[in-house]
PDB file of N, CA and C in Angstrom:
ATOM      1  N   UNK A   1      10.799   2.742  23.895  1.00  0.00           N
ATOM      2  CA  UNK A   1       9.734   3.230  23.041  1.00  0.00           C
ATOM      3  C   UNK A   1      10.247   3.408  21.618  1.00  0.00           C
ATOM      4  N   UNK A   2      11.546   3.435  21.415  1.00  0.00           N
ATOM      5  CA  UNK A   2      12.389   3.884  20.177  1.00  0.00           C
ATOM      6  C   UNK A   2      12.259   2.673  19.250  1.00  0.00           C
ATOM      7  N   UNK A   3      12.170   1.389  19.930  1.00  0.00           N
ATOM      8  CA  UNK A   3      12.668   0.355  19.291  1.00  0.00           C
ATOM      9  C   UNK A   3      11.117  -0.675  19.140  1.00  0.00           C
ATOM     10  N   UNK A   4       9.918   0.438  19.562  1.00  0.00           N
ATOM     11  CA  UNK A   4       8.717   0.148  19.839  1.00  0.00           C
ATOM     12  C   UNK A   4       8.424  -1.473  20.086  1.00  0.00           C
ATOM     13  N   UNK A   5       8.983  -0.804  21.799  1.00  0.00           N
ATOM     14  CA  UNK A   5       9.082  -1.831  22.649  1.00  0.00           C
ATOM     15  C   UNK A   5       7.899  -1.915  23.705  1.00  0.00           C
ATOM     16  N   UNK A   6       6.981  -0.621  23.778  1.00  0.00           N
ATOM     17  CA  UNK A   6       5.942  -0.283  24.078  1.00  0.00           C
ATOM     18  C   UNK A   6       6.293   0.608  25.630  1.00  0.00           C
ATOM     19  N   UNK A   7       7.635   0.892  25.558  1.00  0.00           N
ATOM     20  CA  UNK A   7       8.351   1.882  26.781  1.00  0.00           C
ATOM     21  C   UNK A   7       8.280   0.876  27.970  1.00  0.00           C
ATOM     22  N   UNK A   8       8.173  -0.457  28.302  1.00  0.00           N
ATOM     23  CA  UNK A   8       8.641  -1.189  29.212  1.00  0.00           C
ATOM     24  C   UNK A   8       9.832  -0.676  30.062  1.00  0.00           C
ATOM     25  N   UNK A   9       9.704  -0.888  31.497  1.00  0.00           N
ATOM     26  CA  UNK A   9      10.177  -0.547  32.182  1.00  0.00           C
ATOM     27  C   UNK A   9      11.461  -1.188  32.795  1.00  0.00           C
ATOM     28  N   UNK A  10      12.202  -2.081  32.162  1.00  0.00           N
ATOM     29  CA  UNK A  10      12.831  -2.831  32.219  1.00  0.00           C
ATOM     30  C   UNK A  10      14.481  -2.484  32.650  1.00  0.00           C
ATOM     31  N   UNK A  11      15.070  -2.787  34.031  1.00  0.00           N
ATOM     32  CA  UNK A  11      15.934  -2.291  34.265  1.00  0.00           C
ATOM     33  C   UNK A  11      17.158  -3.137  33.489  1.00  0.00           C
ATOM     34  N   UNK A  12      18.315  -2.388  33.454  1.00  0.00           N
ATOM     35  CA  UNK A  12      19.724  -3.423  33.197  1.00  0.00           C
ATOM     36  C   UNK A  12      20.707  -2.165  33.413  1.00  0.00           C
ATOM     37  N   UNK A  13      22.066  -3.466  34.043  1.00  0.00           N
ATOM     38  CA  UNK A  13      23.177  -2.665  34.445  1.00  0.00           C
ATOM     39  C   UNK A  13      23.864  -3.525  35.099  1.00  0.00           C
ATOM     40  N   UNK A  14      25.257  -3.358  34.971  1.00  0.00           N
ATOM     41  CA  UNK A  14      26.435  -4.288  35.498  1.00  0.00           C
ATOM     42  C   UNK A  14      26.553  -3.684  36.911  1.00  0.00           C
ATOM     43  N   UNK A  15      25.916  -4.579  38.328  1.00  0.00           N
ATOM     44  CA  UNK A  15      25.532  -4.221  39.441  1.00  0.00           C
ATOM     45  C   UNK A  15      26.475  -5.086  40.282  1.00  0.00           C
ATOM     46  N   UNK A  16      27.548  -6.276  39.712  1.00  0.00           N
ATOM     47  CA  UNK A  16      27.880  -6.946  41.213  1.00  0.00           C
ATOM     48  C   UNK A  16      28.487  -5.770  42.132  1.00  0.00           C
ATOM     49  N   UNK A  17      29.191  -5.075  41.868  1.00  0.00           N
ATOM     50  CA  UNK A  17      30.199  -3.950  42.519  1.00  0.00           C
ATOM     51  C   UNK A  17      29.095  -3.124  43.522  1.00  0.00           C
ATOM     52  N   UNK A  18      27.607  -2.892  42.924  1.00  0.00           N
ATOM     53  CA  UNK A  18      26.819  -2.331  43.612  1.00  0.00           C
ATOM     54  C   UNK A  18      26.304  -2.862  44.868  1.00  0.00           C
ATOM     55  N   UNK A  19      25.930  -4.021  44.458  1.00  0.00           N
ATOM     56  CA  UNK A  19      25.218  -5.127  45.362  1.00  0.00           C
ATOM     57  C   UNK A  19      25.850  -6.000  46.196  1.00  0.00           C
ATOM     58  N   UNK A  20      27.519  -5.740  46.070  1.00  0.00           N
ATOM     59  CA  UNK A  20      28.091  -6.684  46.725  1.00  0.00           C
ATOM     60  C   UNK A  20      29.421  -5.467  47.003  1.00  0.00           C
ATOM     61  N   UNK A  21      28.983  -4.578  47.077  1.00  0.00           N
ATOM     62  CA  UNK A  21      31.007  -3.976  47.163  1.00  0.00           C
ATOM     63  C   UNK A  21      31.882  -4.155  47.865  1.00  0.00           C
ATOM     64  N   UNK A  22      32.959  -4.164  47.421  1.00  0.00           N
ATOM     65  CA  UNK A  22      34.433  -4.561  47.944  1.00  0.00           C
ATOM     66  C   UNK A  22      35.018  -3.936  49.545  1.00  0.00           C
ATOM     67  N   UNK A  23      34.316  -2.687  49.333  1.00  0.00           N
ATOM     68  CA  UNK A  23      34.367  -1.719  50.740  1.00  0.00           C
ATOM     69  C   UNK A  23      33.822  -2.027  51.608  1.00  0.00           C
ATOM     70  N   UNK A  24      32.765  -2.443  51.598  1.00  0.00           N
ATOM     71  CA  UNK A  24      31.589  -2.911  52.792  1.00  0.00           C
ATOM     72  C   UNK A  24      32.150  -4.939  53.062  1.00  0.00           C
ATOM     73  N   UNK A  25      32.468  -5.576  52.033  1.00  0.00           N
ATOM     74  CA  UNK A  25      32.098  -6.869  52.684  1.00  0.00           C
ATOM     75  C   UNK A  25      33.083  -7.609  52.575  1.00  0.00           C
ATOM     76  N   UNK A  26      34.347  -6.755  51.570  1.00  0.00           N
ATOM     77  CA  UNK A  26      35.837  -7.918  51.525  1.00  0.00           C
ATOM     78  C   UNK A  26      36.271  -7.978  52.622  1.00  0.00           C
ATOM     79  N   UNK A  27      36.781  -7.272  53.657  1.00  0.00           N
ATOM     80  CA  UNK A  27      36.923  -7.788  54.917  1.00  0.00           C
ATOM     81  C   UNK A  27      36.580  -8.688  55.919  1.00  0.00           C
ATOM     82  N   UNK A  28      35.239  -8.625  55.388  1.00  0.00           N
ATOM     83  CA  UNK A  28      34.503  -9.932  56.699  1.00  0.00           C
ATOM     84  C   UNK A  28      34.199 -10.603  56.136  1.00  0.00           C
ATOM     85  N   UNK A  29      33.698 -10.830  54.508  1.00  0.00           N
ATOM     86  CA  UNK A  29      33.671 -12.153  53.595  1.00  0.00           C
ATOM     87  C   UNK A  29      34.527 -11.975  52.648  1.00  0.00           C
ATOM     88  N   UNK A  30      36.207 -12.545  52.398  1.00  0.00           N
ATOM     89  CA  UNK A  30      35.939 -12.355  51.578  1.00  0.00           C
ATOM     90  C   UNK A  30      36.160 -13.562  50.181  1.00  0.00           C
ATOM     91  N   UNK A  31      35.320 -14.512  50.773  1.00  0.00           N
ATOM     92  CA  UNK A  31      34.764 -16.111  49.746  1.00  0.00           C
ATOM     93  C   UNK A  31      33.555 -15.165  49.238  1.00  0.00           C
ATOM     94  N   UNK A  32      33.035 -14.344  49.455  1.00  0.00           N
ATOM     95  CA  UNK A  32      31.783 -13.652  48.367  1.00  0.00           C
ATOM     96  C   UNK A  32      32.613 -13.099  46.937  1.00  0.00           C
ATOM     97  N   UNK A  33      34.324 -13.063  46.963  1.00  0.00           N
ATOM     98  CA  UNK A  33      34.918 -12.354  45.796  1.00  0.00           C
ATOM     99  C   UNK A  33      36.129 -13.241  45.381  1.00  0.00           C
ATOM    100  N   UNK A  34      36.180 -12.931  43.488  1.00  0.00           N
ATOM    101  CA  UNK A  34      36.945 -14.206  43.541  1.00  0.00           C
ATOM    102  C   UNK A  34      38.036 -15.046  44.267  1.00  0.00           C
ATOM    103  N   UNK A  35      38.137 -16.053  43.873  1.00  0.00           N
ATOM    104  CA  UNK A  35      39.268 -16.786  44.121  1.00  0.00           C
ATOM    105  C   UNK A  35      40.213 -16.940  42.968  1.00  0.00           C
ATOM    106  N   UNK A  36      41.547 -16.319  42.722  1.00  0.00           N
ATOM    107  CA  UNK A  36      42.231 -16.139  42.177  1.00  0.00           C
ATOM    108  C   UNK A  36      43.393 -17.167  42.427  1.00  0.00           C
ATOM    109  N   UNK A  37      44.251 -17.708  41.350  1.00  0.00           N
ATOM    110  CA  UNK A  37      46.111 -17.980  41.608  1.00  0.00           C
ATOM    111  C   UNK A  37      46.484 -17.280  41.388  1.00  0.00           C
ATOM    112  N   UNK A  38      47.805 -16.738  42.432  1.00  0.00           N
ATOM    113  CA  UNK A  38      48.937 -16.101  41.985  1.00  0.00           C
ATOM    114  C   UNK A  38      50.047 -17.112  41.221  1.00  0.00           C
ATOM    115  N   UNK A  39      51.068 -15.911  40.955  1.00  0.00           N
ATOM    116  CA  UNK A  39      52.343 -16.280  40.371  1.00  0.00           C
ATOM    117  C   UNK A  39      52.596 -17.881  40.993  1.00  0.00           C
ATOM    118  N   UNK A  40      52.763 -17.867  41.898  1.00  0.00           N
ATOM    119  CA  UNK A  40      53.574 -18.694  42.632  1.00  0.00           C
ATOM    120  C   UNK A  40      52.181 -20.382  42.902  1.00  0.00           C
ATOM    121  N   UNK A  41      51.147 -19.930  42.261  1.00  0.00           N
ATOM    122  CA  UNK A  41      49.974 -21.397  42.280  1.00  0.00           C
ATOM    123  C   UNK A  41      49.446 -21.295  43.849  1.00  0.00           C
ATOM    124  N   UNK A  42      49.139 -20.352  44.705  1.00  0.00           N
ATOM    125  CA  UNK A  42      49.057 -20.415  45.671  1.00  0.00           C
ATOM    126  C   UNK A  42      47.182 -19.273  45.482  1.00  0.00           C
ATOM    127  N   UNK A  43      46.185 -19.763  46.128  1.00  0.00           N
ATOM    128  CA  UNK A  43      44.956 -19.625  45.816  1.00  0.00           C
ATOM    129  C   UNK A  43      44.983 -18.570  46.497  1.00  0.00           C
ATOM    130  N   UNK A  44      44.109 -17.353  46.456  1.00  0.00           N
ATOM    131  CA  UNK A  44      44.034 -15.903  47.097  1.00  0.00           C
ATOM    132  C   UNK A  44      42.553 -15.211  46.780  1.00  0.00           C
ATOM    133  N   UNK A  45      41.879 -14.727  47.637  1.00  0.00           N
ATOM    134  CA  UNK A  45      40.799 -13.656  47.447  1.00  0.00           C
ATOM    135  C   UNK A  45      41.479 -12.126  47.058  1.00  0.00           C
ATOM    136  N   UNK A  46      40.403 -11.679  45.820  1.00  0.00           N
ATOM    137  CA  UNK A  46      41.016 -10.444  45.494  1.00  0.00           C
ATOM    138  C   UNK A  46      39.421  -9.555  45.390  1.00  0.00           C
ATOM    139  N   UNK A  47      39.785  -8.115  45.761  1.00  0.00           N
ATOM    140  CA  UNK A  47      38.167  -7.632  45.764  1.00  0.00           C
ATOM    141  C   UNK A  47      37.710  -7.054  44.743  1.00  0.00           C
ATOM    142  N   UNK A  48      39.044  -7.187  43.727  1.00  0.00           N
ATOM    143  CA  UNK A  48      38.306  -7.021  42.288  1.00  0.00           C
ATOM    144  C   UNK A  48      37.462  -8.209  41.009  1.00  0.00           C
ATOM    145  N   UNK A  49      37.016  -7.712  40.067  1.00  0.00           N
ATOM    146  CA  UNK A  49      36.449  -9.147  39.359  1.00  0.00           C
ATOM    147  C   UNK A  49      34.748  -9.118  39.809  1.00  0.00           C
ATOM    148  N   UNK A  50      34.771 -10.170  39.337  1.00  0.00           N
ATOM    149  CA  UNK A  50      33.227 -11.105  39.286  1.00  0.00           C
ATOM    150  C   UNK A  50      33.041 -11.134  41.023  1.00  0.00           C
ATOM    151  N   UNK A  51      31.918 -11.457  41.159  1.00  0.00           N
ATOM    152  CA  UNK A  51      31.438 -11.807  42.504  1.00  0.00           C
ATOM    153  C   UNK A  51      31.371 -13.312  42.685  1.00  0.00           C
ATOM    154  N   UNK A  52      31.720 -14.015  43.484  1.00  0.00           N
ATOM    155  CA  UNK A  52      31.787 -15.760  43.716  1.00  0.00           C
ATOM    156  C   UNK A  52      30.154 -15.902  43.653  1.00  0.00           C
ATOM    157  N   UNK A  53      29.428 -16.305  42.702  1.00  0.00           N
ATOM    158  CA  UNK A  53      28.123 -16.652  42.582  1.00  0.00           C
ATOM    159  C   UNK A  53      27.821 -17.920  42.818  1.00  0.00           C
ATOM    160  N   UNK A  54      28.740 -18.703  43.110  1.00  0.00           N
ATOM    161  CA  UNK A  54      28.196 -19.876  43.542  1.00  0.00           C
ATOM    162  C   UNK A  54      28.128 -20.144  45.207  1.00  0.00           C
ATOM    163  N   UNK A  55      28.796 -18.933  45.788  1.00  0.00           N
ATOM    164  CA  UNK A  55      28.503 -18.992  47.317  1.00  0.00           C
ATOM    165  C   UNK A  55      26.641 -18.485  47.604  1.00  0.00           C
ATOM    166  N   UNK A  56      26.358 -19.252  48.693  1.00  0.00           N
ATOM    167  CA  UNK A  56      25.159 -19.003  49.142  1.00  0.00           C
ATOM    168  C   UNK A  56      24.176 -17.757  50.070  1.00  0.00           C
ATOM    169  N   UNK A  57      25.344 -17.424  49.950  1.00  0.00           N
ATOM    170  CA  UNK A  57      25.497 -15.816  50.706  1.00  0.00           C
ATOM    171  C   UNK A  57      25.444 -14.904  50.054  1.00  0.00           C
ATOM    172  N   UNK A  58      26.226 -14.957  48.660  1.00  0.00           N
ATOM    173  CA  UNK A  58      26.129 -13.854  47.467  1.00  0.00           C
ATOM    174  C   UNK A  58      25.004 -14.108  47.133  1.00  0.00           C
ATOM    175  N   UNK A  59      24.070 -15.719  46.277  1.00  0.00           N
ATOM    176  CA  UNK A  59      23.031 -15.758  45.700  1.00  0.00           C
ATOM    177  C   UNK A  59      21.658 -14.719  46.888  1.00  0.00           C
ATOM    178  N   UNK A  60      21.467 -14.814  48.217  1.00  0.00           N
ATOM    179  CA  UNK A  60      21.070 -14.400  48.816  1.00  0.00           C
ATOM    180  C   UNK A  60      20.907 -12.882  48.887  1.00  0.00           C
ATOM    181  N   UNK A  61      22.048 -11.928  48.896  1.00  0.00           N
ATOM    182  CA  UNK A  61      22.431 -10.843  48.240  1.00  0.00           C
ATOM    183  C   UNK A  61      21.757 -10.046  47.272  1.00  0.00           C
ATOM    184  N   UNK A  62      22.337 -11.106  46.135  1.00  0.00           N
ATOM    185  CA  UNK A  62      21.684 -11.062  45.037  1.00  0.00           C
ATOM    186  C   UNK A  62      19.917 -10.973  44.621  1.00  0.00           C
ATOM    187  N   UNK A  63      19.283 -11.892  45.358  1.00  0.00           N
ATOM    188  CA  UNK A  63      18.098 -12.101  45.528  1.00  0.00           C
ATOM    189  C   UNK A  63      17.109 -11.208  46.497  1.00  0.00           C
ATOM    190  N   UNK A  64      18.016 -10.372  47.684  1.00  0.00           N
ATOM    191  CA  UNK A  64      17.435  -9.230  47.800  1.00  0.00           C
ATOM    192  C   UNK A  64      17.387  -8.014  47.257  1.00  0.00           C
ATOM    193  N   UNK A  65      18.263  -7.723  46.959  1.00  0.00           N
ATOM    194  CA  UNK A  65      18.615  -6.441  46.316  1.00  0.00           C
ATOM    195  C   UNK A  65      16.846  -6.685  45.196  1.00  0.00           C
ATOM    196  N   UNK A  66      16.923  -7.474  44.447  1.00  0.00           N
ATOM    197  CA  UNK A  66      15.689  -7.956  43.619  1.00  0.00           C
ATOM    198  C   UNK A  66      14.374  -7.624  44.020  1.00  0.00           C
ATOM    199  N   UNK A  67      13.820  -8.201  45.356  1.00  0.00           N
ATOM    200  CA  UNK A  67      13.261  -7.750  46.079  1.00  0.00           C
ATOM    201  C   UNK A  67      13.025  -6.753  46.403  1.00  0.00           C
ATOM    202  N   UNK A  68      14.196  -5.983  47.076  1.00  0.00           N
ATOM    203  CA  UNK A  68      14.232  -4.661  47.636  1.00  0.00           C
ATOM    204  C   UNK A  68      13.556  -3.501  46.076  1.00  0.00           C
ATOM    205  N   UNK A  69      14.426  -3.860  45.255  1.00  0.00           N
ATOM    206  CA  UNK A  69      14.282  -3.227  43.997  1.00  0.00           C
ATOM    207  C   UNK A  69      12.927  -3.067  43.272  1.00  0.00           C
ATOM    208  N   UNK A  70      12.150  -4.783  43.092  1.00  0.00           N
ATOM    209  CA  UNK A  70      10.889  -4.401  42.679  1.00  0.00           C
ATOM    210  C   UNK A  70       9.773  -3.834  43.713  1.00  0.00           C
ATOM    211  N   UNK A  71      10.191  -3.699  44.944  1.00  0.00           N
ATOM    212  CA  UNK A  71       9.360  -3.473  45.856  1.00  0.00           C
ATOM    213  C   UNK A  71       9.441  -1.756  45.501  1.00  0.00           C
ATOM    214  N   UNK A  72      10.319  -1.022  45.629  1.00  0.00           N
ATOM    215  CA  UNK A  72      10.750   0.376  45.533  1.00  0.00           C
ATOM    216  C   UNK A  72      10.142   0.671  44.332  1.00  0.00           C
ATOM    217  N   UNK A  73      10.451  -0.160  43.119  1.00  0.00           N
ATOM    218  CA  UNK A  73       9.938   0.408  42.211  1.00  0.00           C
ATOM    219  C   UNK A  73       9.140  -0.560  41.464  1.00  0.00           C
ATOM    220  N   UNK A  74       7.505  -0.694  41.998  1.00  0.00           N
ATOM    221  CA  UNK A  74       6.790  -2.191  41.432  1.00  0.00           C
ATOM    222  C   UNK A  74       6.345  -1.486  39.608  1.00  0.00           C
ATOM    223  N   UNK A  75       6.687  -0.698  39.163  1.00  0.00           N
ATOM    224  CA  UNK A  75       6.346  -0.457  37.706  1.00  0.00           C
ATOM    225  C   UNK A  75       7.303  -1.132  37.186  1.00  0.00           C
ATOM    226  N   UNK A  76       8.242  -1.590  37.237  1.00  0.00           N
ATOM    227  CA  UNK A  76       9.460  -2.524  36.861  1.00  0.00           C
ATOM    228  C   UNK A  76       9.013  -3.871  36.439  1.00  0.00           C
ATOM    229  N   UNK A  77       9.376  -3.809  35.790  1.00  0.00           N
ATOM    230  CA  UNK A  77       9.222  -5.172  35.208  1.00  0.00           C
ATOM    231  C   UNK A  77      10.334  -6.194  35.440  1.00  0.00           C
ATOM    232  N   UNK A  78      11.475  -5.961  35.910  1.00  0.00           N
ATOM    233  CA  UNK A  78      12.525  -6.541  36.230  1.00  0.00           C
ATOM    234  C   UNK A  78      13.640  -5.907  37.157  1.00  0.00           C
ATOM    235  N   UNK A  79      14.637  -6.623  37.717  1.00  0.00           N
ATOM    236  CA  UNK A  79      15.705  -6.075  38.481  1.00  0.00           C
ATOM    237  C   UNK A  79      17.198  -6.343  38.001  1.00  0.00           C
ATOM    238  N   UNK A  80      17.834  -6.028  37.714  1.00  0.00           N
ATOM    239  CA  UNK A  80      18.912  -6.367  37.115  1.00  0.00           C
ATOM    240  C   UNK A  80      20.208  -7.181  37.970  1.00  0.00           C
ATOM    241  N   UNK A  81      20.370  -8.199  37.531  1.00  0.00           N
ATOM    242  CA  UNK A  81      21.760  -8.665  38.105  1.00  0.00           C
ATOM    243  C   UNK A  81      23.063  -9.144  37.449  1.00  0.00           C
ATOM    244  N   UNK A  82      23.139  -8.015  36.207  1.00  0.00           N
ATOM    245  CA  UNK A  82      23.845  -8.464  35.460  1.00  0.00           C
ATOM    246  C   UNK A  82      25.346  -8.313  36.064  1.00  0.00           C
ATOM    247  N   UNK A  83      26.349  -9.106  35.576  1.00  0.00           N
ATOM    248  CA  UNK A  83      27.888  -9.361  35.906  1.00  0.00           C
ATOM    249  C   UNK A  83      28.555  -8.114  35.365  1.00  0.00           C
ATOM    250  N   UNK A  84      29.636  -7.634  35.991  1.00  0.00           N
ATOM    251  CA  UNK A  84      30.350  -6.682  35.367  1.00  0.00           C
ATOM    252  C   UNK A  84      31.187  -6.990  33.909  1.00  0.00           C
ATOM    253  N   UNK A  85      31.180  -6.149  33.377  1.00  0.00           N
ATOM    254  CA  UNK A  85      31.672  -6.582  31.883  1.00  0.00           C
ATOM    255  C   UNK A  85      33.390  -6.455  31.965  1.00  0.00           C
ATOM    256  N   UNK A  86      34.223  -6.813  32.573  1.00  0.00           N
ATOM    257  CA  UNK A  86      35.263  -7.388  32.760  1.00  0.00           C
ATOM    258  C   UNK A  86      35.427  -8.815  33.044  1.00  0.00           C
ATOM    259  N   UNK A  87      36.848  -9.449  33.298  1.00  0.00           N
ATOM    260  CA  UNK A  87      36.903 -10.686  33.459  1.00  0.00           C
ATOM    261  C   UNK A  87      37.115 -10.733  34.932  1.00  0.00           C
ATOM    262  N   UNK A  88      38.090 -11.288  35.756  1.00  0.00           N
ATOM    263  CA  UNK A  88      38.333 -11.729  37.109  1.00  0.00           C
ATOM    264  C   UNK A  88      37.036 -12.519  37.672  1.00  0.00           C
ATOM    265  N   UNK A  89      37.007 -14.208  37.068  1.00  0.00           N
ATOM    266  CA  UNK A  89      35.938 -15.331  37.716  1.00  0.00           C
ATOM    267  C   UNK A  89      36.632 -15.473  38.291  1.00  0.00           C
ATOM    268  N   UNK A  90      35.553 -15.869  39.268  1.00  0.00           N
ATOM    269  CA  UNK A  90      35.891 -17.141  40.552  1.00  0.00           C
ATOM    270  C   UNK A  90      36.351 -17.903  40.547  1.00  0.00           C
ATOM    271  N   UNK A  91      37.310 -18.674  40.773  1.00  0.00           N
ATOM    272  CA  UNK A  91      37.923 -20.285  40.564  1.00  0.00           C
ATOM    273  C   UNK A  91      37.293 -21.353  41.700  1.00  0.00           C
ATOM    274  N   UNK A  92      37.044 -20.495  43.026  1.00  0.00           N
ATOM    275  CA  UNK A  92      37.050 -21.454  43.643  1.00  0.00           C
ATOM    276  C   UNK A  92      35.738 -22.465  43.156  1.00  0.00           C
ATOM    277  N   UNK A  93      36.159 -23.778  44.211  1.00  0.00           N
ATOM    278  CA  UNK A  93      34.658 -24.851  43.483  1.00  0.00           C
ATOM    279  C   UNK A  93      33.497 -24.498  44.224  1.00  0.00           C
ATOM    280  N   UNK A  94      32.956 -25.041  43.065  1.00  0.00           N
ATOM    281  CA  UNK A  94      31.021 -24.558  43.297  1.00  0.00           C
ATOM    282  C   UNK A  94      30.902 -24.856  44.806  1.00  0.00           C
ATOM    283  N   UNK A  95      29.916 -24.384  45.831  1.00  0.00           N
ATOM    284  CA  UNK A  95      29.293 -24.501  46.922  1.00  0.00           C
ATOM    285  C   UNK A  95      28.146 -25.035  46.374  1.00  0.00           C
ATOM    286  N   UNK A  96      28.045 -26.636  47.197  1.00  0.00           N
ATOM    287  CA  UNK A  96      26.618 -27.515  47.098  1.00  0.00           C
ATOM    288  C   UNK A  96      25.272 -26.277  47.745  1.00  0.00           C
ATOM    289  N   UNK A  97      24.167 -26.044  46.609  1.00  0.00           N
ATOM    290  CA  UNK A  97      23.279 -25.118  46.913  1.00  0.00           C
ATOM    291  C   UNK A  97      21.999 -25.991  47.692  1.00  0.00           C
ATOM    292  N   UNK A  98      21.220 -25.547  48.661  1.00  0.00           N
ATOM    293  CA  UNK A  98      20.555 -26.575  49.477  1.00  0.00           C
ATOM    294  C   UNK A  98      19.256 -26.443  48.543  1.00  0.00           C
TER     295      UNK A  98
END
């Protein structure tokens, strides 16, 4: 309303950590979090960083939480899925999306 925006309801917030956390799903997936090299050139999952967005399982994730979100709150005008504002991407290669 400050920026007479007309008080739109518009969510935002750096959510992968929310929507995908490290506690609940690095253990049993963990290609949903990056793929990192170590020292030694040898490829590794780590449960910090970005979320692997090109797996089909995260986009899915991703796409409920959305759902879930405008459903809870339909005055929304949007759901947020913004990336955490640190670095740690994914390396591994893209997953063909169907």
């Amino acid at each position: 309303m400050k920026n007479r925006l007309g008080g739109r309801d518009i969510s935002m917030g750096h959510i992968f950590d929310y929507v995908v956390p490290a506690d609940k799903y690095f253990d049993a997936h963990p290609e949903y979090f990056p793929e990192r090299v170590d020292a030694n050139g040898k490829r590794q999952r780590v449960p910090t960083g970005q979320r692997c967005v090109s797996n089909p399982d995260v986009i899915k994730l991703f796409a409920d939480y959305c759902r879930n979100y405008l459903d809870e709150y339909p005055q929304g005008l949007s759901a947020s899925i913004s990336e955490n504002d640190w670095g740690g991407w994914c390396l591994a290669p893209a997953v063909a999306l169907r």
